[in-house]
C-alpha atoms as a PDB file:
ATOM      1  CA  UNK A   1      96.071 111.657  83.070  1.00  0.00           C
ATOM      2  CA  UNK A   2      95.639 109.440  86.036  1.00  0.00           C
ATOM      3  CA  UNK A   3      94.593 105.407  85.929  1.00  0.00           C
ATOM      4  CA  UNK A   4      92.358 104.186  88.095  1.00  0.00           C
ATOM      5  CA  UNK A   5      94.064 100.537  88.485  1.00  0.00           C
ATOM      6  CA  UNK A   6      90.398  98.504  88.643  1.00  0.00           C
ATOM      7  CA  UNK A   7      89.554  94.957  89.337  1.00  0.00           C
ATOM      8  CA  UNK A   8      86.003  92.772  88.006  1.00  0.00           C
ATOM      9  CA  UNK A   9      84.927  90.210  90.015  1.00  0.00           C
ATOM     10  CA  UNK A  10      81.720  88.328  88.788  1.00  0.00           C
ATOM     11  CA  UNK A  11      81.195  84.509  88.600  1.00  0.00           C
ATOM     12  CA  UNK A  12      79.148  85.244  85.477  1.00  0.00           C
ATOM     13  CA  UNK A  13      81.951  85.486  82.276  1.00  0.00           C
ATOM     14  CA  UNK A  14      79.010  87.738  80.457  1.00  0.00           C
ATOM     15  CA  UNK A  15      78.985  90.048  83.197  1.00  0.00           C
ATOM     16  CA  UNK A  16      82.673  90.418  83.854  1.00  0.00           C
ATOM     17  CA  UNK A  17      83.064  91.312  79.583  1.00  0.00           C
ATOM     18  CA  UNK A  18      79.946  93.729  79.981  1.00  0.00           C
ATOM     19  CA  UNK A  19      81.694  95.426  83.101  1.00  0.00           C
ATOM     20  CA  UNK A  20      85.048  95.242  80.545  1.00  0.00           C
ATOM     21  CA  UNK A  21      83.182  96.704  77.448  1.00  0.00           C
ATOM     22  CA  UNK A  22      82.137  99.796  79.804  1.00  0.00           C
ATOM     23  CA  UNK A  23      85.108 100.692  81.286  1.00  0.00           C
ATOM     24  CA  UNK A  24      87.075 100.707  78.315  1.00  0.00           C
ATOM     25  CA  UNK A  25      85.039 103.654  77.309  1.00  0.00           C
ATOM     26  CA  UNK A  26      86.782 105.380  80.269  1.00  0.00           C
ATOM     27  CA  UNK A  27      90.695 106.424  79.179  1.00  0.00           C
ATOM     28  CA  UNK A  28      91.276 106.636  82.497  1.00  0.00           C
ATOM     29  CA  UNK A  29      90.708 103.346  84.049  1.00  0.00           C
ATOM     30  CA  UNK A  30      93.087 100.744  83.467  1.00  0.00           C
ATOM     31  CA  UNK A  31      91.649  97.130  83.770  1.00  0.00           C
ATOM     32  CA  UNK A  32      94.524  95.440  86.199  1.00  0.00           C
ATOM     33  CA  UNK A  33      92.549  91.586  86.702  1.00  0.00           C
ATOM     34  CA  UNK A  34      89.151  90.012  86.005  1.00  0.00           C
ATOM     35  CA  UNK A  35      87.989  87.537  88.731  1.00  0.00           C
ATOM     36  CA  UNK A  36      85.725  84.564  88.595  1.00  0.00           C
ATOM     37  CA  UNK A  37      85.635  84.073  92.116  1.00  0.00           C
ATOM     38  CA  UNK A  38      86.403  85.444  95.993  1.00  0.00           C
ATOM     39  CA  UNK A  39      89.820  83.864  96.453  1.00  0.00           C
ATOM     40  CA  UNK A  40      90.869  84.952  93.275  1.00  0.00           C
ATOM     41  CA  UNK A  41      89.577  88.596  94.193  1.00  0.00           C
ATOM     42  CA  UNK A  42      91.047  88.543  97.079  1.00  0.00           C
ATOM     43  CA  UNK A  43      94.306  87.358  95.658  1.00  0.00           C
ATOM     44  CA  UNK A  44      94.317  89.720  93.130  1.00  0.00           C
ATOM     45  CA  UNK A  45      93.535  92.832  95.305  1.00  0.00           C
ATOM     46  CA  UNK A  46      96.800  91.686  97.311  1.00  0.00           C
ATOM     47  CA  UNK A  47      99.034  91.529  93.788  1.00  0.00           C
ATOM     48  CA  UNK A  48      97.518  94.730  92.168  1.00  0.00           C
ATOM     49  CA  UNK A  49      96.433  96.937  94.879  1.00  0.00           C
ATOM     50  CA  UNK A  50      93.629  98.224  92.904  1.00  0.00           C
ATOM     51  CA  UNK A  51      92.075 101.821  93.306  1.00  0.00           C
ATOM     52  CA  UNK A  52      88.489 100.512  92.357  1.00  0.00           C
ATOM     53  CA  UNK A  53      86.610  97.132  92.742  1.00  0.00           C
ATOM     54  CA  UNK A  54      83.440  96.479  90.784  1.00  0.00           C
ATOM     55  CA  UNK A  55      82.529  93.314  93.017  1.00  0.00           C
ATOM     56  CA  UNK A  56      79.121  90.899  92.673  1.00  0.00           C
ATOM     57  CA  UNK A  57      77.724  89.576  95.997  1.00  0.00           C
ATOM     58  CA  UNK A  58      76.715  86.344  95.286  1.00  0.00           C
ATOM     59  CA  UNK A  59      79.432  84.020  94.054  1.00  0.00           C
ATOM     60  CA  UNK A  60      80.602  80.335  94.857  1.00  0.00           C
ATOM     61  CA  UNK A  61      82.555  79.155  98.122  1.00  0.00           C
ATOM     62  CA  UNK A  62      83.265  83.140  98.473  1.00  0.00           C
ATOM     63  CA  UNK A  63      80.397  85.738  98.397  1.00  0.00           C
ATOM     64  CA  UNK A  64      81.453  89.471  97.733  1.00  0.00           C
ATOM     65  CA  UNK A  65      81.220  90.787 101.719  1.00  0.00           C
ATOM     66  CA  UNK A  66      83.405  87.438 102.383  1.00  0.00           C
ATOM     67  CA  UNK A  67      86.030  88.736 100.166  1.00  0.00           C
ATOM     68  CA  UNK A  68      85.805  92.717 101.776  1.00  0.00           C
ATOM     69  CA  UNK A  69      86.826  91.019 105.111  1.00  0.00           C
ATOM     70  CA  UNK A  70      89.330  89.634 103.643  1.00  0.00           C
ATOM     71  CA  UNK A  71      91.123  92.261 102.114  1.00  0.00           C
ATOM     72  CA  UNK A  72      93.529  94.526 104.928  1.00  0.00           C
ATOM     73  CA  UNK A  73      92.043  97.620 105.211  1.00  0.00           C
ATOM     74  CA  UNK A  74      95.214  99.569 104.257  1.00  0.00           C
ATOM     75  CA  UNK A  75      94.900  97.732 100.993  1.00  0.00           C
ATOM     76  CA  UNK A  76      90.749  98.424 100.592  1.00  0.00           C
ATOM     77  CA  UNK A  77      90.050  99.975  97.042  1.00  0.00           C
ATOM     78  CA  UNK A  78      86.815 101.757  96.387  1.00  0.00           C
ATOM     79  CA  UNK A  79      83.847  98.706  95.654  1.00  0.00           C
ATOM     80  CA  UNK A  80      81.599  99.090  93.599  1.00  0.00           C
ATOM     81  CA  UNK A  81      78.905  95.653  94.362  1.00  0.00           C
ATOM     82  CA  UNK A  82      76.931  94.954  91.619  1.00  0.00           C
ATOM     83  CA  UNK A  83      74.495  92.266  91.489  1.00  0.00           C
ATOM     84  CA  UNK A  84      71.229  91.161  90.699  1.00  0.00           C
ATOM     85  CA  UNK A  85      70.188  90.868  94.286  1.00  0.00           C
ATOM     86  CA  UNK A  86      68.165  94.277  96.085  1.00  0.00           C
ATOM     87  CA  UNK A  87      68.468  92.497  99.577  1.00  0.00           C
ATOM     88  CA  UNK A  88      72.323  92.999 100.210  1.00  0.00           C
ATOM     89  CA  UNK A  89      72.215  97.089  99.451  1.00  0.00           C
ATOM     90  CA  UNK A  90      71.916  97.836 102.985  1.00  0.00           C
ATOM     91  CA  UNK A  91      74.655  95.648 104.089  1.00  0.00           C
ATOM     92  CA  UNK A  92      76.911  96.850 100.971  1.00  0.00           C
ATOM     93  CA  UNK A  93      76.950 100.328 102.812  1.00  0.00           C
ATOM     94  CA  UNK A  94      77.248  99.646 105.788  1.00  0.00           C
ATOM     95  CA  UNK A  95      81.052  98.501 104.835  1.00  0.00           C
ATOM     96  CA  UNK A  96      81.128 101.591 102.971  1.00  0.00           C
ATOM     97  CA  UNK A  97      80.187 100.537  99.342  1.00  0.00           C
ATOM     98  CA  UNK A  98      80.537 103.357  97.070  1.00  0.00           C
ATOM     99  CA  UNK A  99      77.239 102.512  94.875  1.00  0.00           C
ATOM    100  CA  UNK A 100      75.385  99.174  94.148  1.00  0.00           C
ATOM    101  CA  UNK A 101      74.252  98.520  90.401  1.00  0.00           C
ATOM    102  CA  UNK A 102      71.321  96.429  90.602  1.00  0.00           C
ATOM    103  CA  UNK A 103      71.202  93.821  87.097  1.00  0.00           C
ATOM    104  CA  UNK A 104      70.217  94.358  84.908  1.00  0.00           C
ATOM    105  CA  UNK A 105      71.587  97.951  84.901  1.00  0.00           C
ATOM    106  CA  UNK A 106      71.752 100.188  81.841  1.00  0.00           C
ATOM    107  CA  UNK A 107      74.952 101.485  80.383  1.00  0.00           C
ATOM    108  CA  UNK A 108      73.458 105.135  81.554  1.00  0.00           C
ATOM    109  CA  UNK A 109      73.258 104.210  85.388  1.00  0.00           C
ATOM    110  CA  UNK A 110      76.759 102.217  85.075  1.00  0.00           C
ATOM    111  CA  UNK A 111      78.378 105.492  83.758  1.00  0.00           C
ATOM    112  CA  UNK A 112      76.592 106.971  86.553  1.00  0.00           C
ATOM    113  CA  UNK A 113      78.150 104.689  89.218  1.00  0.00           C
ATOM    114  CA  UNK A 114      81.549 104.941  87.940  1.00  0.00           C
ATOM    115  CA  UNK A 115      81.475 108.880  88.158  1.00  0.00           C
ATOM    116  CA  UNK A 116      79.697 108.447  91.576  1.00  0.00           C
ATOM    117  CA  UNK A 117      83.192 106.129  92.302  1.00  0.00           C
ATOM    118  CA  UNK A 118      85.587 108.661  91.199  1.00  0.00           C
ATOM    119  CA  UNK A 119      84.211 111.157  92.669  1.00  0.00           C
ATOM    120  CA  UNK A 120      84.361 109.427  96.099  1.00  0.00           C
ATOM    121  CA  UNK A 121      88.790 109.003  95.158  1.00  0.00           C
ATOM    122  CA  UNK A 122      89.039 112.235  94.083  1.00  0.00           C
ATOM    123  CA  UNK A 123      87.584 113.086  97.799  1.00  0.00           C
ATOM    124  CA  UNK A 124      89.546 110.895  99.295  1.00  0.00           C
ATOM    125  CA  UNK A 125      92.610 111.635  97.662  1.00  0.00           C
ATOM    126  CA  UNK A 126      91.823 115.843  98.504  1.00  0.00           C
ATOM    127  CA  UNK A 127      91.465 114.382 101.936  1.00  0.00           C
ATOM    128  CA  UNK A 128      94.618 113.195 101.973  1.00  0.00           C
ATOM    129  CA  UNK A 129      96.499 115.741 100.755  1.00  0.00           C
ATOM    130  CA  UNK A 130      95.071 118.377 102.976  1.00  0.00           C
ATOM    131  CA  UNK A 131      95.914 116.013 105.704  1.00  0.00           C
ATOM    132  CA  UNK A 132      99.608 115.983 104.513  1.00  0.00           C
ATOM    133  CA  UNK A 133      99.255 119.805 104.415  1.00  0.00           C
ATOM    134  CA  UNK A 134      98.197 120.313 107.604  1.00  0.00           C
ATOM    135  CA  UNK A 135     101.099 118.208 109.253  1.00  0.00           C
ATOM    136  CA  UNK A 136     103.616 120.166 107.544  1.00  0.00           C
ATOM    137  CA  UNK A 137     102.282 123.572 108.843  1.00  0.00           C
ATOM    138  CA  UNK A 138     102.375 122.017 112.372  1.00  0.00           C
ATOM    139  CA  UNK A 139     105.780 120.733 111.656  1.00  0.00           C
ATOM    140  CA  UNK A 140     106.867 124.175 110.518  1.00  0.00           C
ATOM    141  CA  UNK A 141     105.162 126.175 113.080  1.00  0.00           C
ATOM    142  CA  UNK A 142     106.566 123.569 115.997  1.00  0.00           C
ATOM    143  CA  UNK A 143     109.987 124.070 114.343  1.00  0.00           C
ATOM    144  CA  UNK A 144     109.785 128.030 114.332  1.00  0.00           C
ATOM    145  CA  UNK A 145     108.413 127.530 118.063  1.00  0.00           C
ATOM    146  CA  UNK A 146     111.425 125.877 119.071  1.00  0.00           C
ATOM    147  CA  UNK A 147     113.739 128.637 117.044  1.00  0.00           C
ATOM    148  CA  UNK A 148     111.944 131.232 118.576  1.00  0.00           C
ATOM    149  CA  UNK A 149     112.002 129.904 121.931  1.00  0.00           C
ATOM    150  CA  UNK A 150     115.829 129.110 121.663  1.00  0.00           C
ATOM    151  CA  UNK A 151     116.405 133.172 120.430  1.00  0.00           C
ATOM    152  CA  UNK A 152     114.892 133.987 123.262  1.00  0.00           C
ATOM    153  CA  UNK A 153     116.871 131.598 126.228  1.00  0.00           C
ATOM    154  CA  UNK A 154     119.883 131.003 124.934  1.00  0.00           C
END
Protein backbone atom coordinates (compact mmCIF):
# COMPACT_ATOMS: atom_id res chain seq x y z
CA UNK A 1 0.00 0.00 0.00
CA UNK A 2 1.43 3.37 -0.70
CA UNK A 3 1.50 6.58 1.96
CA UNK A 4 0.78 9.67 0.89
CA UNK A 5 3.36 11.60 3.34
CA UNK A 6 0.75 14.81 4.06
CA UNK A 7 1.21 18.03 5.83
CA UNK A 8 -1.89 20.46 7.75
CA UNK A 9 -1.33 23.84 7.87
CA UNK A 10 -4.16 25.97 9.56
CA UNK A 11 -3.72 28.74 12.20
CA UNK A 12 -7.00 27.47 13.65
CA UNK A 13 -5.96 24.22 16.21
CA UNK A 14 -9.86 23.04 15.55
CA UNK A 15 -9.33 22.97 12.01
CA UNK A 16 -5.93 21.35 11.84
CA UNK A 17 -7.61 18.19 14.37
CA UNK A 18 -10.78 18.20 11.98
CA UNK A 19 -8.38 17.94 8.84
CA UNK A 20 -6.48 15.09 11.30
CA UNK A 21 -9.78 13.24 12.27
CA UNK A 22 -10.49 12.90 8.32
CA UNK A 23 -7.51 11.71 7.09
CA UNK A 24 -7.04 9.13 9.51
CA UNK A 25 -9.99 7.50 7.93
CA UNK A 26 -7.67 7.13 4.89
CA UNK A 27 -4.98 3.97 5.55
CA UNK A 28 -3.14 5.39 3.10
CA UNK A 29 -2.14 8.78 4.13
CA UNK A 30 0.35 9.14 6.67
CA UNK A 31 0.14 12.48 8.68
CA UNK A 32 4.10 13.64 8.50
CA UNK A 33 3.57 17.50 10.46
CA UNK A 34 0.72 19.79 11.52
CA UNK A 35 1.48 23.55 11.07
CA UNK A 36 0.21 26.58 12.84
CA UNK A 37 1.73 28.91 10.62
CA UNK A 38 3.68 29.75 7.02
CA UNK A 39 7.25 29.49 8.26
CA UNK A 40 6.56 26.49 9.97
CA UNK A 41 4.89 25.09 6.65
CA UNK A 42 7.39 26.04 4.83
CA UNK A 43 9.94 24.54 7.14
CA UNK A 44 8.28 21.51 7.36
CA UNK A 45 7.72 20.93 3.57
CA UNK A 46 11.70 21.30 3.38
CA UNK A 47 12.21 18.42 6.36
CA UNK A 48 9.39 16.03 5.13
CA UNK A 49 9.02 16.51 1.52
CA UNK A 50 5.42 15.84 1.66
CA UNK A 51 3.32 14.31 -1.30
CA UNK A 52 0.13 16.37 -0.26
CA UNK A 53 -0.48 19.79 1.47
CA UNK A 54 -3.90 20.64 2.85
CA UNK A 55 -2.95 24.48 3.25
CA UNK A 56 -5.45 27.56 4.63
CA UNK A 57 -4.93 30.96 2.93
CA UNK A 58 -5.29 33.27 5.48
CA UNK A 59 -2.85 32.92 8.34
CA UNK A 60 -0.55 35.36 10.44
CA UNK A 61 2.82 37.06 9.17
CA UNK A 62 2.57 34.17 6.33
CA UNK A 63 -0.62 33.68 4.19
CA UNK A 64 -0.93 30.24 2.30
CA UNK A 65 0.20 31.65 -1.50
CA UNK A 66 3.24 33.30 0.62
CA UNK A 67 4.26 29.95 1.73
CA UNK A 68 3.73 28.20 -2.16
CA UNK A 69 6.45 30.74 -3.26
CA UNK A 70 8.37 29.71 -0.90
CA UNK A 71 8.62 26.22 -1.31
CA UNK A 72 11.32 25.08 -4.51
CA UNK A 73 9.36 23.80 -7.03
CA UNK A 74 11.22 20.45 -7.20
CA UNK A 75 10.05 20.06 -3.65
CA UNK A 76 6.09 21.30 -4.45
CA UNK A 77 3.59 18.60 -3.04
CA UNK A 78 0.04 18.52 -4.26
CA UNK A 79 -2.07 21.61 -2.10
CA UNK A 80 -4.99 21.26 -1.22
CA UNK A 81 -6.14 25.31 0.16
CA UNK A 82 -8.83 25.20 2.32
CA UNK A 83 -10.33 28.12 3.87
CA UNK A 84 -13.22 29.97 4.70
CA UNK A 85 -12.55 32.65 2.16
CA UNK A 86 -14.42 32.23 -1.74
CA UNK A 87 -12.24 35.25 -3.01
CA UNK A 88 -8.75 33.45 -3.23
CA UNK A 89 -10.20 30.26 -5.47
CA UNK A 90 -9.17 31.84 -8.57
CA UNK A 91 -5.76 32.68 -7.47
CA UNK A 92 -5.41 29.07 -5.71
CA UNK A 93 -5.49 27.67 -9.38
CA UNK A 94 -3.81 29.64 -11.02
CA UNK A 95 -0.60 28.13 -8.99
CA UNK A 96 -2.11 24.93 -9.73
CA UNK A 97 -4.18 24.09 -6.55
CA UNK A 98 -5.55 20.73 -6.77
CA UNK A 99 -9.13 21.64 -5.10
CA UNK A 100 -10.19 24.41 -2.59
CA UNK A 101 -12.59 23.32 0.38
CA UNK A 102 -14.52 26.24 1.22
CA UNK A 103 -15.43 26.16 5.49
CA UNK A 104 -17.35 25.04 6.56
CA UNK A 105 -17.07 21.92 4.33
CA UNK A 106 -18.78 18.61 5.04
CA UNK A 107 -16.94 15.41 5.69
CA UNK A 108 -18.68 14.24 2.15
CA UNK A 109 -17.01 17.09 -0.01
CA UNK A 110 -13.58 16.65 2.08
CA UNK A 111 -13.56 12.91 1.05
CA UNK A 112 -14.32 14.27 -2.23
CA UNK A 113 -11.26 16.59 -2.37
CA UNK A 114 -8.90 14.12 -1.11
CA UNK A 115 -9.88 11.55 -3.95
CA UNK A 116 -9.88 14.57 -6.38
CA UNK A 117 -5.94 14.94 -4.82
CA UNK A 118 -4.96 11.46 -5.38
CA UNK A 119 -6.18 11.20 -8.34
CA UNK A 120 -4.17 14.22 -9.61
CA UNK A 121 -0.60 11.92 -7.99
CA UNK A 122 -1.65 8.98 -9.37
CA UNK A 123 -1.58 11.12 -12.84
CA UNK A 124 1.31 12.54 -12.14
CA UNK A 125 3.11 9.70 -11.01
CA UNK A 126 1.71 7.63 -14.58
CA UNK A 127 3.21 10.70 -16.12
CA UNK A 128 6.27 10.06 -14.87
CA UNK A 129 6.75 6.75 -15.44
CA UNK A 130 5.77 6.83 -19.04
CA UNK A 131 8.25 9.57 -19.28
CA UNK A 132 10.97 7.21 -17.85
CA UNK A 133 9.65 4.68 -20.42
CA UNK A 134 9.94 6.59 -23.22
CA UNK A 135 13.69 7.59 -22.55
CA UNK A 136 14.67 4.12 -22.27
CA UNK A 137 13.19 3.11 -25.71
CA UNK A 138 15.14 6.09 -27.19
CA UNK A 139 18.14 4.99 -25.30
CA UNK A 140 17.73 1.48 -26.65
CA UNK A 141 16.81 2.31 -30.10
CA UNK A 142 19.92 5.06 -30.23
CA UNK A 143 22.08 2.20 -28.87
CA UNK A 144 20.89 -0.44 -31.57
CA UNK A 145 21.39 2.61 -34.13
CA UNK A 146 24.85 2.90 -33.29
CA UNK A 147 25.32 -1.21 -33.35
CA UNK A 148 23.73 -1.31 -36.48
CA UNK A 149 25.53 1.43 -37.99
CA UNK A 150 28.95 0.04 -36.69
CA UNK A 151 27.90 -3.71 -38.47
CA UNK A 152 27.57 -2.00 -41.28
CA UNK A 153 31.14 0.36 -41.51
CA UNK A 154 33.38 -1.36 -39.73
Amino acid sequence: MKHIRTIIVDDEPNARARIARLLAQDPEIEVVGECRNGHEAVESVNKHRPDLLFLDIQMPQMNGFEVVQQIPRERMPFIVFVTAHDQYALKAFDVNAVDYLLKPYDDERFTTSLTKAKKHMDMNSSSRLTGKLMDLVREHMHANSEFTEALHHP
